[in-house]
Structures are given as C-alpha cells and as structure tokens.
C-alpha atoms as a PDB file:
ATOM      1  CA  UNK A   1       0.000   0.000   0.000  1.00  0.00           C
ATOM      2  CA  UNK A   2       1.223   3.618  -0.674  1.00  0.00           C
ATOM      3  CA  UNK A   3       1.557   5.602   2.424  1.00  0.00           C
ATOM      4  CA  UNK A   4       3.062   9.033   2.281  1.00  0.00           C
ATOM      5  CA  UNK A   5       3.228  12.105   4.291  1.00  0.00           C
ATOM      6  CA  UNK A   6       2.742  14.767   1.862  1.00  0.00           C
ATOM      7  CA  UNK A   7       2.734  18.551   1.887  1.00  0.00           C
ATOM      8  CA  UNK A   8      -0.310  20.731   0.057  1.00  0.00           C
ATOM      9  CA  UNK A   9       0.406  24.914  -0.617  1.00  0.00           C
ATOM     10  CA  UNK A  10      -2.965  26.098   0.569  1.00  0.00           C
ATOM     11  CA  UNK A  11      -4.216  30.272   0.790  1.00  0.00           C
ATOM     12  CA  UNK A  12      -2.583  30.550   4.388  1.00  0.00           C
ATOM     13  CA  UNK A  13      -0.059  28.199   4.268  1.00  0.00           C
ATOM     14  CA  UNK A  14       1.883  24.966   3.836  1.00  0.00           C
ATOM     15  CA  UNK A  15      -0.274  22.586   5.113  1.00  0.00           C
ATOM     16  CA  UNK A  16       0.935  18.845   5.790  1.00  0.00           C
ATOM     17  CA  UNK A  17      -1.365  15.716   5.275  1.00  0.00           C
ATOM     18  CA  UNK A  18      -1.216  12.083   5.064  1.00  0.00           C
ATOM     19  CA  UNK A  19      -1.973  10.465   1.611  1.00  0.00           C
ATOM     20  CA  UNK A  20      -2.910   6.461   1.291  1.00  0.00           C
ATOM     21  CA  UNK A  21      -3.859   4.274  -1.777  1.00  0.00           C
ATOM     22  CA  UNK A  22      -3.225   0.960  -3.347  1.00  0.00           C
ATOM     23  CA  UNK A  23      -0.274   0.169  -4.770  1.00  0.00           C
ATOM     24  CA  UNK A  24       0.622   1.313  -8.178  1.00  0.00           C
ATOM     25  CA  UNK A  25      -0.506   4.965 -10.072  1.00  0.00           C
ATOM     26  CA  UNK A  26      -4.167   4.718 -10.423  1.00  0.00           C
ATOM     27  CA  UNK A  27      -6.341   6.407 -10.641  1.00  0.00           C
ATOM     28  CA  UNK A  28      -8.679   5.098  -7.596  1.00  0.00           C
ATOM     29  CA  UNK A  29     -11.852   6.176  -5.934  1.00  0.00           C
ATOM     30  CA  UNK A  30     -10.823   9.026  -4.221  1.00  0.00           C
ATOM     31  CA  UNK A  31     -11.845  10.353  -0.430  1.00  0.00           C
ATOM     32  CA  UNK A  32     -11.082  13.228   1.474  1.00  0.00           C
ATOM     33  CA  UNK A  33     -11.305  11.852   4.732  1.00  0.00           C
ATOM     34  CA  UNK A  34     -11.473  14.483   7.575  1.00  0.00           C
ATOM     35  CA  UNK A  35      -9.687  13.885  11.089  1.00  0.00           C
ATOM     36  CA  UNK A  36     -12.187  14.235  14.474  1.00  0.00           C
ATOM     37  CA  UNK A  37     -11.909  17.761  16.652  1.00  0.00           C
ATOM     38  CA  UNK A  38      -9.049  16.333  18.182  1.00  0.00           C
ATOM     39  CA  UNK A  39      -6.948  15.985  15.358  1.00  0.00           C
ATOM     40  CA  UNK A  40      -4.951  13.537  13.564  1.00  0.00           C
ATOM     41  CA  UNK A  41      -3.959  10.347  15.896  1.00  0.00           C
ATOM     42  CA  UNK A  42      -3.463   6.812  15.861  1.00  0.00           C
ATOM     43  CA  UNK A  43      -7.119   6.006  15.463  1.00  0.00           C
ATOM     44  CA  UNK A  44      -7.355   7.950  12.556  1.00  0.00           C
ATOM     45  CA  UNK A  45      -4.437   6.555  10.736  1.00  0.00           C
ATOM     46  CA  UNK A  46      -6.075   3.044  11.230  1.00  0.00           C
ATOM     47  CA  UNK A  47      -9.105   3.955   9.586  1.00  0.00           C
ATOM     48  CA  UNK A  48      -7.156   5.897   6.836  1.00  0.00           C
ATOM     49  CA  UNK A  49      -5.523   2.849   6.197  1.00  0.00           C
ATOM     50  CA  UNK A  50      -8.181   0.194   5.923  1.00  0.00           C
ATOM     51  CA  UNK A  51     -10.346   2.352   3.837  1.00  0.00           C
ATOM     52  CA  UNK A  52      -6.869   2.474   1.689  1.00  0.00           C
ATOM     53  CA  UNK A  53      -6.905  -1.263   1.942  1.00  0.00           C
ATOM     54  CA  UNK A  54     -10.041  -1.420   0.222  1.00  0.00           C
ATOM     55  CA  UNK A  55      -9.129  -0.061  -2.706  1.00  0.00           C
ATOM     56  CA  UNK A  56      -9.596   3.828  -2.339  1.00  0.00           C
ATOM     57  CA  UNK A  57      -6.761   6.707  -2.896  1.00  0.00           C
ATOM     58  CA  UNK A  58      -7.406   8.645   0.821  1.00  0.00           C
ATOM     59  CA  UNK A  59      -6.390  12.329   1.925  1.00  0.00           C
ATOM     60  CA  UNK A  60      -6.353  12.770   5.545  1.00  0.00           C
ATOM     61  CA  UNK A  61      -5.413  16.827   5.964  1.00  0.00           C
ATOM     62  CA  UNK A  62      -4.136  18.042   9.039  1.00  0.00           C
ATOM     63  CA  UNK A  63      -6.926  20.750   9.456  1.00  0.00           C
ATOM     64  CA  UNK A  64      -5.306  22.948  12.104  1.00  0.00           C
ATOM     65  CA  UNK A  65      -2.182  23.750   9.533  1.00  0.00           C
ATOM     66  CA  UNK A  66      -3.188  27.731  10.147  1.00  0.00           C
ATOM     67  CA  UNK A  67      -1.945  26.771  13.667  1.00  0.00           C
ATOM     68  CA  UNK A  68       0.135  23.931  14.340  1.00  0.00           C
ATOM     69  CA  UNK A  69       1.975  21.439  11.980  1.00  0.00           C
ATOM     70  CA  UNK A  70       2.557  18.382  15.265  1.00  0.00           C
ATOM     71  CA  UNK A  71      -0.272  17.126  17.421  1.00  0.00           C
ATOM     72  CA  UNK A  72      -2.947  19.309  18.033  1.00  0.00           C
ATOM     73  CA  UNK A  73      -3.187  18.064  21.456  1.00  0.00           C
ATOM     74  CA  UNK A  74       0.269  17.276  22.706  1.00  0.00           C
ATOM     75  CA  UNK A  75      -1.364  16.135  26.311  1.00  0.00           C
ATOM     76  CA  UNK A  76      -3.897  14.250  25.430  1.00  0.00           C
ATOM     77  CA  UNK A  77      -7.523  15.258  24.535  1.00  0.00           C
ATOM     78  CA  UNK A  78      -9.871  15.286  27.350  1.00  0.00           C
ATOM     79  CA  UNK A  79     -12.746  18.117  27.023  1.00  0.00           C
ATOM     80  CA  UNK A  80     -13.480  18.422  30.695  1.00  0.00           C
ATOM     81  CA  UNK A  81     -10.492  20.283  30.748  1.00  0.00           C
ATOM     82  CA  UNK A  82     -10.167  23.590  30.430  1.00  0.00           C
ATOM     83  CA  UNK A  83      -6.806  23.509  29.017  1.00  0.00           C
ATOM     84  CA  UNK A  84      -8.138  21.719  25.925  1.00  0.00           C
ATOM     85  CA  UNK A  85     -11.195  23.683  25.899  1.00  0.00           C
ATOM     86  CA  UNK A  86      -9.030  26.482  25.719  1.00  0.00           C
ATOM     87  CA  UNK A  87      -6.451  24.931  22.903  1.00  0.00           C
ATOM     88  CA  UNK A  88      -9.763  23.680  20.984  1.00  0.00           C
ATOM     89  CA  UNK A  89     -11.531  27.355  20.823  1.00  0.00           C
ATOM     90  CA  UNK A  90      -7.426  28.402  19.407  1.00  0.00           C
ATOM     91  CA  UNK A  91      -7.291  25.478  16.843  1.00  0.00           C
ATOM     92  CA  UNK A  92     -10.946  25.769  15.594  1.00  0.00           C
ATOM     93  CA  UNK A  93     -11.299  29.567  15.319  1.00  0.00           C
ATOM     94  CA  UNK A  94      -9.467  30.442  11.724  1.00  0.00           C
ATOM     95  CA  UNK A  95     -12.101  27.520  10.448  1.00  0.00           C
ATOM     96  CA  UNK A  96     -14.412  30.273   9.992  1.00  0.00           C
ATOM     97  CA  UNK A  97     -17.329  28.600   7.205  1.00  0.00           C
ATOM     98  CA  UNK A  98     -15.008  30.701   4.395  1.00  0.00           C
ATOM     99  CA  UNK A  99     -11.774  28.711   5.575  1.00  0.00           C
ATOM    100  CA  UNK A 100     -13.504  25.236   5.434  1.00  0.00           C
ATOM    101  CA  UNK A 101     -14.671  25.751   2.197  1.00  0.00           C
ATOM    102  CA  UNK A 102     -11.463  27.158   0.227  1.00  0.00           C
ATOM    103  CA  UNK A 103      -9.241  24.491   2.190  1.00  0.00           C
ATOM    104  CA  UNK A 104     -12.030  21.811   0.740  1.00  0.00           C
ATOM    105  CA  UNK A 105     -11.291  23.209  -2.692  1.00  0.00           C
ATOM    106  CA  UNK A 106      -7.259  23.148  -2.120  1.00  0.00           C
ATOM    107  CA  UNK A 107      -7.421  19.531  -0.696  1.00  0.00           C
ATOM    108  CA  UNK A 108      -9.795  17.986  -3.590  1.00  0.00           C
ATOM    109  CA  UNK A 109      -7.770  19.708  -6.337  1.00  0.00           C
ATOM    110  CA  UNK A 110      -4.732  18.040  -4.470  1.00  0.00           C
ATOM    111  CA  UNK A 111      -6.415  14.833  -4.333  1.00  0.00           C
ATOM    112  CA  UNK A 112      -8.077  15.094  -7.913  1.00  0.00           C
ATOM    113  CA  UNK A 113      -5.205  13.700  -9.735  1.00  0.00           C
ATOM    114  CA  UNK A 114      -5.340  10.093  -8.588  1.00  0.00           C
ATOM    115  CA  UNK A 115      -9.311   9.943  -8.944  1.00  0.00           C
ATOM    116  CA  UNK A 116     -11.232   8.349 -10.964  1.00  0.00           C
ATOM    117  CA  UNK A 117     -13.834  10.984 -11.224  1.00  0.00           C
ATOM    118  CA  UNK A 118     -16.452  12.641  -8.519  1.00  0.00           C
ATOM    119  CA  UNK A 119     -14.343  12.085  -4.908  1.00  0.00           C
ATOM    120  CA  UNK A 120     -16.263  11.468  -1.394  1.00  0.00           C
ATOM    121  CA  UNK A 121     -15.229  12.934   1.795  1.00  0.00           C
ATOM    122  CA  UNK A 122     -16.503  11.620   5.505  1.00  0.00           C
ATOM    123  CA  UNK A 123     -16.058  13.849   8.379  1.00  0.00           C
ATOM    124  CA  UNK A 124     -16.160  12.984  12.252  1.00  0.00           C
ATOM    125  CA  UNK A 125     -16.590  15.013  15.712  1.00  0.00           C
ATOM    126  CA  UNK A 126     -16.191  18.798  14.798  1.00  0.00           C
ATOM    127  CA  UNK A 127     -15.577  18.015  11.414  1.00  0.00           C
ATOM    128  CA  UNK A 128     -19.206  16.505  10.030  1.00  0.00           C
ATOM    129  CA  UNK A 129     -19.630  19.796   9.466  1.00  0.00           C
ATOM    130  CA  UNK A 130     -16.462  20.093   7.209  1.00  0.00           C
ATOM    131  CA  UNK A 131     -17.925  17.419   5.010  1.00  0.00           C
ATOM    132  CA  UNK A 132     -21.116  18.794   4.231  1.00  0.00           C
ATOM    133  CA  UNK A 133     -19.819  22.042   3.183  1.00  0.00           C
ATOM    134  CA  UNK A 134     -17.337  20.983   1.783  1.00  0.00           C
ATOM    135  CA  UNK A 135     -19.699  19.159  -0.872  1.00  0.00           C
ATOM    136  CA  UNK A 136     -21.265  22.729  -0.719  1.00  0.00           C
ATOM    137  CA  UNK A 137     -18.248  23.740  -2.171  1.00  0.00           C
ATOM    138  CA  UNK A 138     -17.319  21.115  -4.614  1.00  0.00           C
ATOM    139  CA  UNK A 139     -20.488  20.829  -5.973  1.00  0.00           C
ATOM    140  CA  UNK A 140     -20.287  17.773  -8.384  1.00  0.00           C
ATOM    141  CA  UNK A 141     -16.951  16.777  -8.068  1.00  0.00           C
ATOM    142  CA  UNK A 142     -18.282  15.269  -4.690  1.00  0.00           C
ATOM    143  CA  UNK A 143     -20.737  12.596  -5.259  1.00  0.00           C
ATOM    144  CA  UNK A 144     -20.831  11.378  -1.482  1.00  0.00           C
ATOM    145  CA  UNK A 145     -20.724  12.964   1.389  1.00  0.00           C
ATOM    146  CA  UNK A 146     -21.104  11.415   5.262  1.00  0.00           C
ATOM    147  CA  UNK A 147     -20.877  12.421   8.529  1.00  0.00           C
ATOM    148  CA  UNK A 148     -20.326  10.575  11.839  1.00  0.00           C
ATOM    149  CA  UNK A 149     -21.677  11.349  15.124  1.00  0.00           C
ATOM    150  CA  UNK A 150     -20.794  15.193  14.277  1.00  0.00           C
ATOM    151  CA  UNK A 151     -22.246  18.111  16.549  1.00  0.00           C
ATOM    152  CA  UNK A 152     -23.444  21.635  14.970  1.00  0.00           C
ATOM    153  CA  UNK A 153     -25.030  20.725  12.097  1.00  0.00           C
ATOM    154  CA  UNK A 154     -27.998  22.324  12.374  1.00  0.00           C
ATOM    155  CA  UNK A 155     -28.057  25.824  14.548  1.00  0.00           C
ATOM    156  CA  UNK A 156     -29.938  29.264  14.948  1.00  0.00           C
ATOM    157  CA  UNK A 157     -27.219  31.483  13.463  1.00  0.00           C
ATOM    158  CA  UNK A 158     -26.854  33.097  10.045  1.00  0.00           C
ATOM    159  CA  UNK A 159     -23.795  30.477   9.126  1.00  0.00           C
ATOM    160  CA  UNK A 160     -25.210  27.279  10.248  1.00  0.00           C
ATOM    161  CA  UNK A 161     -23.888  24.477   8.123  1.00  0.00           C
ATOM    162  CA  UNK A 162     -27.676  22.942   7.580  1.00  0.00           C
ATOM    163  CA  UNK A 163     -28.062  26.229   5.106  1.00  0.00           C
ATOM    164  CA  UNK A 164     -25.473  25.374   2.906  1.00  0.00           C
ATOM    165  CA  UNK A 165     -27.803  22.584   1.651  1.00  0.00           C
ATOM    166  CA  UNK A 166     -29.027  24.090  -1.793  1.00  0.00           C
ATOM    167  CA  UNK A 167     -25.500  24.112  -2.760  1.00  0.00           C
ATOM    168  CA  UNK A 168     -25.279  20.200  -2.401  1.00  0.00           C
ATOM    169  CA  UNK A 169     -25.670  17.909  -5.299  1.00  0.00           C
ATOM    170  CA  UNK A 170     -23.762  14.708  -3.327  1.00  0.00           C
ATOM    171  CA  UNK A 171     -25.650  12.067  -1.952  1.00  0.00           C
ATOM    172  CA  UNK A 172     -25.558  12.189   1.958  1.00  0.00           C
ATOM    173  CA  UNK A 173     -25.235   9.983   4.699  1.00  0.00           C
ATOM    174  CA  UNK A 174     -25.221  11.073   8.748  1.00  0.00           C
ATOM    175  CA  UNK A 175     -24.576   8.659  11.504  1.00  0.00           C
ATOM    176  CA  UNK A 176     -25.744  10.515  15.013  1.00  0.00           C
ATOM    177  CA  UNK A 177     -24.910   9.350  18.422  1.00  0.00           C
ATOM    178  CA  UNK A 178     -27.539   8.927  21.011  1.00  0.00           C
ATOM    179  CA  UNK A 179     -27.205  11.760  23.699  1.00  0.00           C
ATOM    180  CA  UNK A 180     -24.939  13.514  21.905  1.00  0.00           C
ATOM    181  CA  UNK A 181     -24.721  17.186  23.897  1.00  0.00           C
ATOM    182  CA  UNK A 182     -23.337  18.560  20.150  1.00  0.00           C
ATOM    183  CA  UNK A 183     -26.305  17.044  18.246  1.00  0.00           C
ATOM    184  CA  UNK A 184     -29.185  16.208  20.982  1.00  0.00           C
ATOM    185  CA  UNK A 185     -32.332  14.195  19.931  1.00  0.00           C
ATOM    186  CA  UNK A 186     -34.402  17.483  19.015  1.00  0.00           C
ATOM    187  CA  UNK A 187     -32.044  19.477  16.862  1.00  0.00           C
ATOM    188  CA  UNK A 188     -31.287  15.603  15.283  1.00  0.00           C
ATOM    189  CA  UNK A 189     -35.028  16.124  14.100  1.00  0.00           C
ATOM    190  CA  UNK A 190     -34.902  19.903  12.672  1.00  0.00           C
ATOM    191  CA  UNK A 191     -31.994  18.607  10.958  1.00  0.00           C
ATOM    192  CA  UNK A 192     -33.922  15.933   9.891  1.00  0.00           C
ATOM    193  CA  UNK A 193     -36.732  18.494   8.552  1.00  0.00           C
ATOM    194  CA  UNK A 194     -34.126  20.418   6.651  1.00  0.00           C
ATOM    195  CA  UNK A 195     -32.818  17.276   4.981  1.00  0.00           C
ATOM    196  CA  UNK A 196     -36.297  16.160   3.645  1.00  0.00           C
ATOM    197  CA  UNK A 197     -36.639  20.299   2.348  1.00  0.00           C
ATOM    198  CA  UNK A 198     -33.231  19.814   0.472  1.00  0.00           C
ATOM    199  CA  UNK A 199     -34.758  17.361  -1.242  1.00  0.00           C
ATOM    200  CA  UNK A 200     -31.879  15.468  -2.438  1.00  0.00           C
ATOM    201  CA  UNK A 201     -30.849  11.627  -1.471  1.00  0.00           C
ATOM    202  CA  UNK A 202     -29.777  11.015   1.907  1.00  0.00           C
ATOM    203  CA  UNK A 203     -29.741   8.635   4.911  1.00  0.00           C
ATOM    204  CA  UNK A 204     -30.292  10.093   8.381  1.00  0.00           C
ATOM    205  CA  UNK A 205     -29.807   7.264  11.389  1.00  0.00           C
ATOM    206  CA  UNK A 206     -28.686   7.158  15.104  1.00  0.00           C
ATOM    207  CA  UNK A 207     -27.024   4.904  16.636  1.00  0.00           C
ATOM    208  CA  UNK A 208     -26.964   2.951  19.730  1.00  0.00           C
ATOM    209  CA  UNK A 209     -24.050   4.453  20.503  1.00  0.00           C
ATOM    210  CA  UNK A 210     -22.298   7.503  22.053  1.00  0.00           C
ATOM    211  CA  UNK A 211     -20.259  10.099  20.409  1.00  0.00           C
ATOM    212  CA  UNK A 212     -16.793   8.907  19.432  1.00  0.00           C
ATOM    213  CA  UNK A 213     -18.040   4.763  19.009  1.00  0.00           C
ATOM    214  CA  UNK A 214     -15.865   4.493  15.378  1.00  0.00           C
ATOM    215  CA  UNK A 215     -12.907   5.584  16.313  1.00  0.00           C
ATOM    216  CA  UNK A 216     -10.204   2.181  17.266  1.00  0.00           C
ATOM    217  CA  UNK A 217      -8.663   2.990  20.832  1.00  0.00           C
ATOM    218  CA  UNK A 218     -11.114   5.650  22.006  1.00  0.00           C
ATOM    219  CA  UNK A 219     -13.108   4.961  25.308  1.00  0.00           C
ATOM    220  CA  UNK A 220     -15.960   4.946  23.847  1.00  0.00           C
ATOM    221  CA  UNK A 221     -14.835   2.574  20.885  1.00  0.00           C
ATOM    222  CA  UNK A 222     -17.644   0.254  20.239  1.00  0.00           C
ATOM    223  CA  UNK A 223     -16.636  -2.214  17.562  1.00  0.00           C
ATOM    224  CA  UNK A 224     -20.005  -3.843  16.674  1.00  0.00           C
ATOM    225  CA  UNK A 225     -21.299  -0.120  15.647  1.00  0.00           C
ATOM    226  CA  UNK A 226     -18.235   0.842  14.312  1.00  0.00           C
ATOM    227  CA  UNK A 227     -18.311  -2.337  12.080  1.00  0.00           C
ATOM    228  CA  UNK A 228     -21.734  -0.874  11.062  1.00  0.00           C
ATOM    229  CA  UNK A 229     -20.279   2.799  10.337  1.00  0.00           C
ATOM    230  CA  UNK A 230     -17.617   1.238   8.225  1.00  0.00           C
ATOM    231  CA  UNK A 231     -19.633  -0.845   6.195  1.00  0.00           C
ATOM    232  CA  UNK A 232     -22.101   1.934   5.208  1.00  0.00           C
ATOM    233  CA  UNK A 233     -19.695   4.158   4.707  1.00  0.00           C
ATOM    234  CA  UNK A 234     -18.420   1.738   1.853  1.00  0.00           C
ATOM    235  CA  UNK A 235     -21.429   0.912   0.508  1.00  0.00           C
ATOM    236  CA  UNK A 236     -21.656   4.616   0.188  1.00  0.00           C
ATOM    237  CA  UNK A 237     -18.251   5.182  -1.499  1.00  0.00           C
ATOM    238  CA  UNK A 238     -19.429   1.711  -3.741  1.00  0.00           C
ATOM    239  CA  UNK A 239     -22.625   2.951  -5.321  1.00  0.00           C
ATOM    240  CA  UNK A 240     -21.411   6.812  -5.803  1.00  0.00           C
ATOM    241  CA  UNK A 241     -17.763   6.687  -6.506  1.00  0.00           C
ATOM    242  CA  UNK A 242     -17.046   6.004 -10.459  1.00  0.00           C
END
C-alpha cells in the first residue's frame, strides 16, 4: 500500500497531510477523509488505512495547519479540561465557514489527480460539518458525502452548516450518536426536517451508541457499531464513486 506524508500549498499556508492508496498509479476512488476535533492520531491513521486497503486513494489533511503542523493536542484530549477547551476554541477559530470551504477546494484539487472521477469525503466530531460544506463547495466533483456522530449541524445562526444545503448535489449519509450534547435528539429532528426540504438523497440514522463509538482505541470505541459505520460508509463510497 502507498503511504506518504505529503505537503499541500494552501491560501494561508503549507499545510501537511497524510496520503494512502493501493499500490501502483491509479487512478482510484478518491476520499477526502477528515480527522475528528481532536486531530490527527493513531485512530485515525487506522481507519485511513483500511479504507486504503479497500481499494480507495485517501487524503487525511491536518486541518489545524493555520496553527500547528505536530499534534494538536500534545497532552492528550480530554474536554473536561479547560486547558483543551481552551487549545480547541485556538485550533478551531481560523475555520471560519469561508476557511472550510477554500481548504475543501485546495485539498480535492490536491487529491483530484489520482481519482477516478467525482471524490467522497466523511467527516467525524467537529468536522461533520467540514464534510457537508465541503460538498457545498465542490459541488459535483463530490458525489458522497457522510458524517459521523458530528455536533453543529444544524443551529440558529446566520452560518449554520444545515443552510449550505441548496448548494449540495452529493448524496448524503449522517450517523448521530444517542445523547450527543453537540447534536441532541431534538435538533437531530430539525436537521432531519431540513434534509427532507433539500430534497436530495440522503440517509439520516442514530445509533446505539455515544459520540466517538468508530474511532479504534477511544473509550468509547464500540466495535459492533463501528463495524456498522464502516460498512455503510463503503457501501456509500461503492454505489457513488465512479
């Protein structure tokens, strides 16, 4: 398998990300596969790998590249903390809804070269919300877009990610947790609403689960659901991804 640590010029910066594929030059089904809020760890580069493994050419970006280019969390991760509540609110706040989308546009026309057409891109945590606008942005060069037990998707403000929906032409899939304090049961349903408005195709679902369940070595790792998460995320990828 190809495995390299590659570097991407973006609009504010150099910006370092890990790129996986089969062996040989392609081209492959492509995905832009976002990192959870806490950044890029050893969970992440397990799932990067396997979807790899199953035959697609993966971009894993190191999001926080306007701030750090190592760990995002050198100390660990644990939100009860102020500390990291603290470091979070300094990584997240140049991913203003403008940021997410141009850095969507630098890493797909990164990652267009070794695919074989319209790419997918799967977000987790914090970055569910990356996903969906970044199909916003990409219009139909993403056919697929999914999200995992992601928080904010639907809000009251003027730049809640739910409104970029218009803009979407990919297919959608989001995986909620249950008791999620980022996504709880009744903004899951206004979401829900908003989805059915759009109009376009998409899968809604929550599982039995709690927020965090895919990712290998987390506390709340729960393998039977993250089985589940992994195989609809490639059945996704399978029917949408020439």
């Amino acid at each position: 398998m190809r495995d390299e640590e590659v570097e991407i010029e973006m609009s504010d910066g150099t910006m370092k990300a890990f790129f996986r594929a089969p062996d040989g030059k392609g081209p492959w089904p492509a995905v832009l596969h976002y990192p959870h809020g806490p950044g890029i760890d050893a969970g992440f580069h397990a799932m990067t790998k396997r979807l790899a493994g199953d035959g697609y050419a993966v971009l894993m970006p190191n999001i926080y590249y306007r701030t750090t280019s190592g760990p995002a969390f050198p100390v660990g991760f644990d939100f009860k903390d102020p500390k990291t509540r603290e470091r979070f609110m300094e990584l997240t706040a140049p991913l203003t809804p403008g940021a997410m989308e141009r850095d969507a546009l630098s890493y797909l026309g990164w990652l267009g070269q070794y695919a074989t057409g319209a790419m997918g891109v799967v977000g987790y945590c914090f970055t569910g919300k990356m996903a969906l606008r970044s199909a916003a942005a990409a219009g139909p060069n993403i056919a697929a877009a999914a999200s995992f037990h992601s928080g904010g998707l639907i809000t009251d403000g003027s730049d809640s990610p739910h409104l970029v929906l218009p803009r979407v032409t990919a297919r959608l899939y989001f995986g909620h947790a249950t008791n999620d304090a980022g996504i709880p049961a009744e903004a899951i349903s206004r979401f829900e609403v908003a989805l059915k408005a759009w109009g376009g195709r998409y899968e809604s679902e929550t599982y039995p689960a709690l927020h965090g369940w895919t990712v290998p070595g987390g506390h709340v790792y729960d393998e039977p659901q993250a089985e589940r998460h992994y195989a609809k995320l490639t059945a996704l990828f399978a029917e949408t991804l020439n």
